[in-house]
PDB file of N, CA and C in Angstrom:
ATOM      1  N   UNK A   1     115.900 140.665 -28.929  1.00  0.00           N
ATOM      2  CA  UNK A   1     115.730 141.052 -30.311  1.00  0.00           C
ATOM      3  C   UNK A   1     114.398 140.541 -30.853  1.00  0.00           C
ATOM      4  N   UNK A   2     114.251 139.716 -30.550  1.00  0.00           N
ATOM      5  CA  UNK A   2     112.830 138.628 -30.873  1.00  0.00           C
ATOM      6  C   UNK A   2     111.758 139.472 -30.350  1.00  0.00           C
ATOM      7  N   UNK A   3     111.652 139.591 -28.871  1.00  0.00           N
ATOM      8  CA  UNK A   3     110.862 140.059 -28.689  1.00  0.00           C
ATOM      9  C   UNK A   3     110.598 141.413 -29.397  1.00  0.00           C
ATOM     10  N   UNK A   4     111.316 142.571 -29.665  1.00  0.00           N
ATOM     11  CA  UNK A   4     111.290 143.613 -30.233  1.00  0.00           C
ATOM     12  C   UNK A   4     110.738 143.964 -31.580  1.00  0.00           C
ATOM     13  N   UNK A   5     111.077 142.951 -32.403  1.00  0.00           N
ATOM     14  CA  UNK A   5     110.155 142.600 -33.688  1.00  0.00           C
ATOM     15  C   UNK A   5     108.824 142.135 -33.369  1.00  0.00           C
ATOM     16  N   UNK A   6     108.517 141.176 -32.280  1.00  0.00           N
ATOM     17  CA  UNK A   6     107.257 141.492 -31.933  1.00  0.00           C
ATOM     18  C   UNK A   6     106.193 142.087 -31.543  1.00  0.00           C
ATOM     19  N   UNK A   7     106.923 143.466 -30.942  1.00  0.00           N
ATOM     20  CA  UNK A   7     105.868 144.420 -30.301  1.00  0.00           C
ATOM     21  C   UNK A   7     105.992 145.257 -31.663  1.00  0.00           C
ATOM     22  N   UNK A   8     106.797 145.168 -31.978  1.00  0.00           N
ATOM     23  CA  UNK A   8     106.665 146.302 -33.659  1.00  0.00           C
ATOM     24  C   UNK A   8     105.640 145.526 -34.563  1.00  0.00           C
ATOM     25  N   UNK A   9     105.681 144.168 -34.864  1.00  0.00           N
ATOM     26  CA  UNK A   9     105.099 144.042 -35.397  1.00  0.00           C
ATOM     27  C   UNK A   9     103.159 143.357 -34.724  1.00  0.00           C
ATOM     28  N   UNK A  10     103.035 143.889 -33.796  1.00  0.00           N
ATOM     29  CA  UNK A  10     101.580 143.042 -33.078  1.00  0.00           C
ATOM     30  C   UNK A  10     101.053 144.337 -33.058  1.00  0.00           C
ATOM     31  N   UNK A  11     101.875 145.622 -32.571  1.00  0.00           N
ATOM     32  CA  UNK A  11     101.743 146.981 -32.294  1.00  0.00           C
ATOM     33  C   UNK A  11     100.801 147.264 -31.144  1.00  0.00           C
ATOM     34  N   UNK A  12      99.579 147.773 -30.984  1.00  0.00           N
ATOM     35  CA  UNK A  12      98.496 147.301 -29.880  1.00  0.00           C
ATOM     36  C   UNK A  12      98.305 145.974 -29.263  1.00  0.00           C
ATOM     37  N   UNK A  13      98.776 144.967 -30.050  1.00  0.00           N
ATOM     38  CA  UNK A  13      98.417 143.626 -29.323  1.00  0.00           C
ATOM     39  C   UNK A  13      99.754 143.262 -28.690  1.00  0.00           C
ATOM     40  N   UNK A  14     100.199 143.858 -27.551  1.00  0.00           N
ATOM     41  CA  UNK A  14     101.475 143.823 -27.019  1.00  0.00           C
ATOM     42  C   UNK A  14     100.964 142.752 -25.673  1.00  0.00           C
ATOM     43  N   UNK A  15      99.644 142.777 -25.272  1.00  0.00           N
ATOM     44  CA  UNK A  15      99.487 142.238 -24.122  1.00  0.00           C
ATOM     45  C   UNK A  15      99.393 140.563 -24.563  1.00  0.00           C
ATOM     46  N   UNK A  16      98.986 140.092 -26.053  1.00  0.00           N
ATOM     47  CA  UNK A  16      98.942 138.855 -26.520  1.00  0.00           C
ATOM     48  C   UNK A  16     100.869 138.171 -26.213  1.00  0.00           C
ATOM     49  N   UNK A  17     101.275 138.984 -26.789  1.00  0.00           N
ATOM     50  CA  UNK A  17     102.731 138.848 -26.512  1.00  0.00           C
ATOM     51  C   UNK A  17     103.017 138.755 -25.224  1.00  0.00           C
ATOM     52  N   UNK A  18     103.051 139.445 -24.593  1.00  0.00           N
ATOM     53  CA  UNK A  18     103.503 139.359 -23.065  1.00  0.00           C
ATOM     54  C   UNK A  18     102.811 138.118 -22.131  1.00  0.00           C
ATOM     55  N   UNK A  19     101.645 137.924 -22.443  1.00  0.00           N
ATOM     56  CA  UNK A  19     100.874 136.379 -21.934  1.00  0.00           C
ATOM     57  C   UNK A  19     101.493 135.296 -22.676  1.00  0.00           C
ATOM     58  N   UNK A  20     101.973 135.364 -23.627  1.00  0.00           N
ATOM     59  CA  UNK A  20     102.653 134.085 -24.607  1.00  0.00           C
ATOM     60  C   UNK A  20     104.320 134.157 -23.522  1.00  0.00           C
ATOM     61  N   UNK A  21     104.932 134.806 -23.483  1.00  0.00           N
ATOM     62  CA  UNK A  21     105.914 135.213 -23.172  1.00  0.00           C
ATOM     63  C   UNK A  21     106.327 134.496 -21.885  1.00  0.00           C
ATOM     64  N   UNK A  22     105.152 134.751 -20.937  1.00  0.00           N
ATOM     65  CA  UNK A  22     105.043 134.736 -19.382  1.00  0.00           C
ATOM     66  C   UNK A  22     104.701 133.054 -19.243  1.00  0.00           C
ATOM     67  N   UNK A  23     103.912 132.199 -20.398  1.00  0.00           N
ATOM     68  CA  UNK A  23     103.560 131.422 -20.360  1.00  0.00           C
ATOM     69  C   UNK A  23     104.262 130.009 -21.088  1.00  0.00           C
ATOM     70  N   UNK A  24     105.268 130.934 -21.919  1.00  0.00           N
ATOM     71  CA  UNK A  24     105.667 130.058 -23.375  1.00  0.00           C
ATOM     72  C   UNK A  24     106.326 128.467 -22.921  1.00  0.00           C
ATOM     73  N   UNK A  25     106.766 128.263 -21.824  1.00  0.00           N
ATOM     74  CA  UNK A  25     107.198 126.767 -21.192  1.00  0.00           C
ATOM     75  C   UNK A  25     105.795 126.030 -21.232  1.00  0.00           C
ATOM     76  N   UNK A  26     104.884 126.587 -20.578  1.00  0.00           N
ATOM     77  CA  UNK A  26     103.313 125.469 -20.519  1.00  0.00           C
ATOM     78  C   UNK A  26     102.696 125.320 -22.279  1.00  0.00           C
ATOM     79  N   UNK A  27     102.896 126.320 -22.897  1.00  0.00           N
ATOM     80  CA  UNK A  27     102.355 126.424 -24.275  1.00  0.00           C
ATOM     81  C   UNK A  27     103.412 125.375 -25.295  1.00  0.00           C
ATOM     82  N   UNK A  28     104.245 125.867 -25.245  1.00  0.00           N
ATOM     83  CA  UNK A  28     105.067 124.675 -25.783  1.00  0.00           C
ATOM     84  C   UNK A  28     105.706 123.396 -25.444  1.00  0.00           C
ATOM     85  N   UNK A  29     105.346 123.112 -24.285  1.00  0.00           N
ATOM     86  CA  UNK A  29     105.417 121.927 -23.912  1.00  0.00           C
ATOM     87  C   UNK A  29     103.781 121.267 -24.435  1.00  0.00           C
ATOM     88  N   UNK A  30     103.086 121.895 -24.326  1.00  0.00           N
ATOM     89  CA  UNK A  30     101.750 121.332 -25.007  1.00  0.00           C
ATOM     90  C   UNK A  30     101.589 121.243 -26.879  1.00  0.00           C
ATOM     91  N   UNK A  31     102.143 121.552 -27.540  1.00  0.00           N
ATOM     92  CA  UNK A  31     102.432 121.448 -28.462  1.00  0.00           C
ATOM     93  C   UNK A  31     103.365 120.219 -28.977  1.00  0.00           C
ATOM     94  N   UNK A  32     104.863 120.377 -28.262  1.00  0.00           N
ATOM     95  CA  UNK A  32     105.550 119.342 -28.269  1.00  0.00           C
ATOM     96  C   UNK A  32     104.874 117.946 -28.273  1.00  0.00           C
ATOM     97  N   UNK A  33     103.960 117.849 -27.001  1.00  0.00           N
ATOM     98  CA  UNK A  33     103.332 116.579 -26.795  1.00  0.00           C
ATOM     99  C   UNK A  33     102.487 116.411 -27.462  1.00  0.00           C
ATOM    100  N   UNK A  34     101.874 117.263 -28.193  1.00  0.00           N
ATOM    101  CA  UNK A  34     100.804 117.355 -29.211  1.00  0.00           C
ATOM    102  C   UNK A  34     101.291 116.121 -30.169  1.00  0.00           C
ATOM    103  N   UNK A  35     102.310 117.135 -30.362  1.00  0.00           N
ATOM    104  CA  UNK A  35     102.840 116.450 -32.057  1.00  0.00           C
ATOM    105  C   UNK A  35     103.721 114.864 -31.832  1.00  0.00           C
ATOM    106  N   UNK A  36     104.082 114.928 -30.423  1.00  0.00           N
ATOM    107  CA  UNK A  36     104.724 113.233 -30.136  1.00  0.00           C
ATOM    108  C   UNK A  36     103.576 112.414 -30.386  1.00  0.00           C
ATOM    109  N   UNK A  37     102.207 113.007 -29.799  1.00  0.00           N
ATOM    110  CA  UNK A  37     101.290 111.930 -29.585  1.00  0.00           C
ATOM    111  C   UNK A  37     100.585 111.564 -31.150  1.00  0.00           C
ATOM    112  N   UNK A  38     100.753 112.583 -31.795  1.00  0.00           N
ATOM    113  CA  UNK A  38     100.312 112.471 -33.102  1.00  0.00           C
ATOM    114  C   UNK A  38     101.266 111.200 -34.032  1.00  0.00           C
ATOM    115  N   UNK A  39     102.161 112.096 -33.959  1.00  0.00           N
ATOM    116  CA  UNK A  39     102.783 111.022 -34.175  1.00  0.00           C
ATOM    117  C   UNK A  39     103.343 108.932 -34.031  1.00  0.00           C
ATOM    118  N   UNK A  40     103.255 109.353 -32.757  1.00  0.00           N
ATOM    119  CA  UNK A  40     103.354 108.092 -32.294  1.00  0.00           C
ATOM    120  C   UNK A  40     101.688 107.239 -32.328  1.00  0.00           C
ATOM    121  N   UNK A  41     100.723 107.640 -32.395  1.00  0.00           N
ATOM    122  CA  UNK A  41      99.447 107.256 -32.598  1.00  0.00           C
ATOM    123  C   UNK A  41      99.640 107.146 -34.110  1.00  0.00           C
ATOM    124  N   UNK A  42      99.743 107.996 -35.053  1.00  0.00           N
ATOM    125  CA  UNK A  42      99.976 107.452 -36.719  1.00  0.00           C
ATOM    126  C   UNK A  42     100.702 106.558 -36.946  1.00  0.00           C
ATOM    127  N   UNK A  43     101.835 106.315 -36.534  1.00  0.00           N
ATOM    128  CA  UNK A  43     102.745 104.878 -36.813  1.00  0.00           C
ATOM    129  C   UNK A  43     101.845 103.727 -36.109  1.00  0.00           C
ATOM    130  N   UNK A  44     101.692 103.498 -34.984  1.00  0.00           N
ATOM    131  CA  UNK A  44     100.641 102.277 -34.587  1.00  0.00           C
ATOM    132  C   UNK A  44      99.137 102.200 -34.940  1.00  0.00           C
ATOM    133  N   UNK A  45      98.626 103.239 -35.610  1.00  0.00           N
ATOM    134  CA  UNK A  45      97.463 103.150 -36.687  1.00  0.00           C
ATOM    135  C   UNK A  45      98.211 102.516 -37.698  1.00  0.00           C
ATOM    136  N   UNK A  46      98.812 103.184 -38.599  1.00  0.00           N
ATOM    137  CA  UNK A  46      99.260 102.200 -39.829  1.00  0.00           C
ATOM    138  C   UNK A  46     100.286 101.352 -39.728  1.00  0.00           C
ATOM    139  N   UNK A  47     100.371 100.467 -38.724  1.00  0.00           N
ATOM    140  CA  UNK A  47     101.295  99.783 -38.520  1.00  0.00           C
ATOM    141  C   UNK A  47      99.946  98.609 -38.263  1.00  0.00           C
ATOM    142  N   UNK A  48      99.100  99.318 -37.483  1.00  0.00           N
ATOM    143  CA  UNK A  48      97.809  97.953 -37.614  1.00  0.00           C
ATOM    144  C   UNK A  48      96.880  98.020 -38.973  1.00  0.00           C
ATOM    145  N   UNK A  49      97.427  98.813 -39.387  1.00  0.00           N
ATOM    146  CA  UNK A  49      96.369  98.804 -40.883  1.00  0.00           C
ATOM    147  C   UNK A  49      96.759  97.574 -41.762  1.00  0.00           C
ATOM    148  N   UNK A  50      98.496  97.821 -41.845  1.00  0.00           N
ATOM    149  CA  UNK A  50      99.284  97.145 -43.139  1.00  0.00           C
ATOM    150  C   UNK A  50      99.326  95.665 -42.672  1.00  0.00           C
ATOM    151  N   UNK A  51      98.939  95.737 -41.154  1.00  0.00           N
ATOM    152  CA  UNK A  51      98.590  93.965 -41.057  1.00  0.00           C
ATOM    153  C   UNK A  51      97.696  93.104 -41.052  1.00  0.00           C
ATOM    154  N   UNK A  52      96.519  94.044 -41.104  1.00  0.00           N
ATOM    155  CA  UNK A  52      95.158  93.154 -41.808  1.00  0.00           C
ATOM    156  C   UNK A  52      94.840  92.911 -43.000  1.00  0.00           C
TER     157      UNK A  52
END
């Protein structure tokens, strides 16, 4: 179903979809870790801030 709203709505850009698609485990696993590392790097930044 998901996908189907996507080719309706990309219309010509069906091949962007289908590379996201084919790929979406490596892409979102890179994201995921994105945002852990962000995260976990902001708490031990201001965790050394509030102690100087």
């Amino acid at each position: 179903m998901v996908e189907t709203m996507i080719d309706f709505m990309l219309g010509p850009f069906t091949a962007i979809s289908d590379f996201y698609f084919e790929y979406q485990i490596i892409f979102n696993t890179l994201i995921v870790g994105f945002a852990l590392y962000k995260i976990i790097f902001n708490k031990k930044k201001n965790k050394d801030e509030s102690v100087s």
